[in-house]
PDB file of N, CA and C in Angstrom:
ATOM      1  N   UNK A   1      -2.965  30.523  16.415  1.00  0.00           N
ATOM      2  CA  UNK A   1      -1.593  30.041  16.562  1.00  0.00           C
ATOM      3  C   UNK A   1      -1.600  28.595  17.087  1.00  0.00           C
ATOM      4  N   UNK A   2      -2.322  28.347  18.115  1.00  0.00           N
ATOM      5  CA  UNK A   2      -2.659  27.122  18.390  1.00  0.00           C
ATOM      6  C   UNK A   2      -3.328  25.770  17.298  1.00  0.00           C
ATOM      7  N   UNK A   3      -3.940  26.498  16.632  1.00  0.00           N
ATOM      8  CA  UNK A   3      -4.515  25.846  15.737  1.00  0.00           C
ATOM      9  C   UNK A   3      -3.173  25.143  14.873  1.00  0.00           C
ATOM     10  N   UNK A   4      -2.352  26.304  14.116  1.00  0.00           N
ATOM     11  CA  UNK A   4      -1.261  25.954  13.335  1.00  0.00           C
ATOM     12  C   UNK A   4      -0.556  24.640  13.733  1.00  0.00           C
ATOM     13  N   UNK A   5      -0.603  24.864  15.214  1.00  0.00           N
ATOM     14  CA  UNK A   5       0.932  24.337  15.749  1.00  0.00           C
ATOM     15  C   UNK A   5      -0.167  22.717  15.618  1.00  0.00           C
ATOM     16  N   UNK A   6      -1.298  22.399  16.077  1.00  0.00           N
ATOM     17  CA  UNK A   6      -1.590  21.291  15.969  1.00  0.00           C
ATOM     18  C   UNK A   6      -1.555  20.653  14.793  1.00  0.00           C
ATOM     19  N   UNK A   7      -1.971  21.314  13.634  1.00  0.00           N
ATOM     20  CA  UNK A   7      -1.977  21.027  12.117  1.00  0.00           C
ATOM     21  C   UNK A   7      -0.142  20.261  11.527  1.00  0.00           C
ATOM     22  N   UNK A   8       0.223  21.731  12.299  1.00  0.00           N
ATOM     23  CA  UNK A   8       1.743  20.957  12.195  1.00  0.00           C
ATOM     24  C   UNK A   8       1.889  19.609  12.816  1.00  0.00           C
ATOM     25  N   UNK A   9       1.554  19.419  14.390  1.00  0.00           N
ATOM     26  CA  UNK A   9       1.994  18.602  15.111  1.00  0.00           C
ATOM     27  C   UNK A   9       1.214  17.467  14.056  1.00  0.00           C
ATOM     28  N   UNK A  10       0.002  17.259  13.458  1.00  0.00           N
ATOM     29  CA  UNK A  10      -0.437  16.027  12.845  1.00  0.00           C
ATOM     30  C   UNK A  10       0.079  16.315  11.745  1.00  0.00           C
ATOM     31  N   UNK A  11       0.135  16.465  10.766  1.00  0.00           N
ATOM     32  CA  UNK A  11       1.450  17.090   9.610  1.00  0.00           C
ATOM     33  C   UNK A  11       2.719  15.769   9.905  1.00  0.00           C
ATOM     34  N   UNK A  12       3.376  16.092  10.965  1.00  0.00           N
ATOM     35  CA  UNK A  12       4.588  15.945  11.571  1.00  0.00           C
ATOM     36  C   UNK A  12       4.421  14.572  12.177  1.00  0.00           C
ATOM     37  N   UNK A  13       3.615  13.921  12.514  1.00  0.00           N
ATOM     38  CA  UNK A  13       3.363  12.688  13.061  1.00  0.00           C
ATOM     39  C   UNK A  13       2.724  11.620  11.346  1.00  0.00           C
ATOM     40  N   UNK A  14       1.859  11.971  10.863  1.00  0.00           N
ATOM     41  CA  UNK A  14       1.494  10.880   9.678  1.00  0.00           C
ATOM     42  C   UNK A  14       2.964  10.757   8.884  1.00  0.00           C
ATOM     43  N   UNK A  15       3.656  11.954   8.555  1.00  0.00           N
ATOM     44  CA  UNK A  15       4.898  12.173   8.496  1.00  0.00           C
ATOM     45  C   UNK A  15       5.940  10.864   8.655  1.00  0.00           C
ATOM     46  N   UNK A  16       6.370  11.305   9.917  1.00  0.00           N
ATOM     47  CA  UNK A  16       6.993   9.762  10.466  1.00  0.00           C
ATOM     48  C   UNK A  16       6.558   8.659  10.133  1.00  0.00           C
ATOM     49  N   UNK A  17       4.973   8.284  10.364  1.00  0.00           N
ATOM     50  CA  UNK A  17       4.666   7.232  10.221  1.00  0.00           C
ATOM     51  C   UNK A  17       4.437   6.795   8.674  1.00  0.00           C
ATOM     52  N   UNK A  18       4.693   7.761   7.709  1.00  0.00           N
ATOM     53  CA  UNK A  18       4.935   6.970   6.086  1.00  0.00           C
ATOM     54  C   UNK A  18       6.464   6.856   6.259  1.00  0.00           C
ATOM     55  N   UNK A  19       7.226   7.118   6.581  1.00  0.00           N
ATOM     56  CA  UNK A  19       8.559   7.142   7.283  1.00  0.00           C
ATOM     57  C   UNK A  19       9.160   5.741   7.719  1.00  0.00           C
ATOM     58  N   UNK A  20       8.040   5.543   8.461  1.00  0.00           N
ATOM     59  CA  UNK A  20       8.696   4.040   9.510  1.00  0.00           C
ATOM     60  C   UNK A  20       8.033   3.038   8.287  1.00  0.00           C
ATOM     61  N   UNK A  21       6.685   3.441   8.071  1.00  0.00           N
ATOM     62  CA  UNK A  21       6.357   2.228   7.181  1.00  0.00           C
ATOM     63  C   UNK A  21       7.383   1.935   5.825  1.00  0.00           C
ATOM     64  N   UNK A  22       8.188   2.697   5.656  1.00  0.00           N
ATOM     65  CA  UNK A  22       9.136   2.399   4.302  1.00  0.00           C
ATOM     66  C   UNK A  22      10.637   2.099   4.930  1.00  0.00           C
ATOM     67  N   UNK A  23      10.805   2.634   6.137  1.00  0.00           N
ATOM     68  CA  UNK A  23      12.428   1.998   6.639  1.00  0.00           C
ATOM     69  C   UNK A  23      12.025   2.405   8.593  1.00  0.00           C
ATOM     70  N   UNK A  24      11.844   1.429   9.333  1.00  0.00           N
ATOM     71  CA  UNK A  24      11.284   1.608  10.594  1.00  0.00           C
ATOM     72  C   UNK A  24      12.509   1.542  11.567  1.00  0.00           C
ATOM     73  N   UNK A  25      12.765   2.916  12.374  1.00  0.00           N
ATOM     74  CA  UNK A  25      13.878   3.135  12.838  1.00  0.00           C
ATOM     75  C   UNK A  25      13.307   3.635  14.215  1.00  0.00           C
ATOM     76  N   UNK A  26      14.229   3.170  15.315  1.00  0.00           N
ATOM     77  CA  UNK A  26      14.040   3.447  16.701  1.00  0.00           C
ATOM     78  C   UNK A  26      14.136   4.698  17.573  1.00  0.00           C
ATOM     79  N   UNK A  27      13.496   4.921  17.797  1.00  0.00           N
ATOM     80  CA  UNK A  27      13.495   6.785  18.329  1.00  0.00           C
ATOM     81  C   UNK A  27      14.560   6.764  19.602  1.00  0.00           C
TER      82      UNK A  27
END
């Protein structure tokens, strides 16, 4: 379960960051 949630958590972070690199918005 732990495993998942990290996979998600990096999943979920490169995520954002193709995100910001195409329109970069302030958290």
């Amino acid at each position: 379960r732990l495993m998942t949630g990290l996979a998600i958590a990096e999943i979920d972070l490169s995520l954002v960051d193709s995100v910001r690199m195409r329109m970069p918005l302030s958290e």
